[in-house]
Protein backbone atom coordinates (compact mmCIF):
# COMPACT_ATOMS: atom_id res chain seq x y z
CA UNK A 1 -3.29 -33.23 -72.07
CA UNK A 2 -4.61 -34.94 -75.29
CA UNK A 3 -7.83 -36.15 -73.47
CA UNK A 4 -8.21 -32.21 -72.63
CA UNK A 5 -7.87 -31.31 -76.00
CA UNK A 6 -9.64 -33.40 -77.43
CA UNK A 7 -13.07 -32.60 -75.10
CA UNK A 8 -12.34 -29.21 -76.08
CA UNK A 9 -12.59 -29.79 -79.69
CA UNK A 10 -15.73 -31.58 -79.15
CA UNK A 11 -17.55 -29.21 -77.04
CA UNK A 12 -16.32 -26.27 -78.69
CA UNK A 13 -17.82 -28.05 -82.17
CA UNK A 14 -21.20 -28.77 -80.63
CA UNK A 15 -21.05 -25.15 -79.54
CA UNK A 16 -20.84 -24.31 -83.02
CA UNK A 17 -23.49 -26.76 -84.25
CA UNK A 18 -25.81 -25.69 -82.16
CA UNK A 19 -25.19 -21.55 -82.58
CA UNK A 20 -25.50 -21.59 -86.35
CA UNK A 21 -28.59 -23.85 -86.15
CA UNK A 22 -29.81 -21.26 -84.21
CA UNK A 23 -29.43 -18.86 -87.11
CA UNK A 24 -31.90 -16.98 -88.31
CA UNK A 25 -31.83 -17.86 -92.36
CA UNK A 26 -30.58 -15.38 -94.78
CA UNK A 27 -32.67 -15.43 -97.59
CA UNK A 28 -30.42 -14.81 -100.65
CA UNK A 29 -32.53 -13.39 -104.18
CA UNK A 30 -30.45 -12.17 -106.98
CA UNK A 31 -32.73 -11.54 -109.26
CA UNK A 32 -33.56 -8.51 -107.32
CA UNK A 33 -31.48 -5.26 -108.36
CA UNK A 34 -29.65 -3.40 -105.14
CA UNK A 35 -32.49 -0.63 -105.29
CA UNK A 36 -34.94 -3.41 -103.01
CA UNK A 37 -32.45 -3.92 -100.14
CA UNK A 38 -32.06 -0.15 -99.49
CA UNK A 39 -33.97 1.30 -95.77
CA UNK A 40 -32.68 -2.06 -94.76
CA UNK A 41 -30.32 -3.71 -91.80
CA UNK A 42 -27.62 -4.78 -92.61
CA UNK A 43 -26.21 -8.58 -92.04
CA UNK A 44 -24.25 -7.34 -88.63
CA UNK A 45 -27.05 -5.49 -87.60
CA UNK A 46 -29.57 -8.29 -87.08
CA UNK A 47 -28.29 -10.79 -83.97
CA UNK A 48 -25.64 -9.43 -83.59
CA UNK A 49 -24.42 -11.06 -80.55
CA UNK A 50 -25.80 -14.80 -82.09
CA UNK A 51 -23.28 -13.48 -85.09
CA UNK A 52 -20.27 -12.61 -82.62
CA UNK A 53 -20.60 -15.96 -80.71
CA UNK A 54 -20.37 -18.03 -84.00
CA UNK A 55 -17.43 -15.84 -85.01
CA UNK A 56 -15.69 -16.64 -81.64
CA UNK A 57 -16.75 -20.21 -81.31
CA UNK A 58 -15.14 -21.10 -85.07
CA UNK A 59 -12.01 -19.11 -84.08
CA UNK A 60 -11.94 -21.13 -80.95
CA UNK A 61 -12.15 -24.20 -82.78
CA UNK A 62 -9.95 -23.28 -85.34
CA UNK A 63 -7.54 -22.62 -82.63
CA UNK A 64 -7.99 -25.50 -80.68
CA UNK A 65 -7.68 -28.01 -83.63
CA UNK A 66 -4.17 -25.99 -85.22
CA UNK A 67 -2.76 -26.70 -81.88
CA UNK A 68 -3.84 -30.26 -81.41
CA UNK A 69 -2.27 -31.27 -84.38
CA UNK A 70 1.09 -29.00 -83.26
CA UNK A 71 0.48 -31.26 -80.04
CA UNK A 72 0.65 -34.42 -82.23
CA UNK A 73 3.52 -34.08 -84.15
């Protein structure tokens, strides 16, 4: 069972490596005022489905690690 776990934690963190390398960059300048970003997308709107399956790998990974250390107790 540990074995299991423990490939699952590793894939599921390579899976996550990999999916926010693939990332577009967010370019962050705060020395603009609020009035430049308007007509724009919004964060969720761009890759959205790149977004969801980081989202959903880090819960599953997240997961996986709170119950291998349940597991080890």
């Amino acid at each position: 069972m540990q074995t299991i776990l423990i490939t699952l934690t590793i894939v599921a963190a390579l899976v996550l490596i990999l999916l926010v390398s693939l990332l577009p960059r967010e370019s962050q300048q705060f020395y603009r005022d609020s009035n430049t970003s308007i007509g724009k997308s919004g964060y969720w709107e761009t890759h959205l489905a790149k977004k969801i399956l980081v989202l959903l790998a880090s819960l599953a990974l997240i997961v996986l690690m709170i119950f291998f250390m349940i597991q080890s107790l």
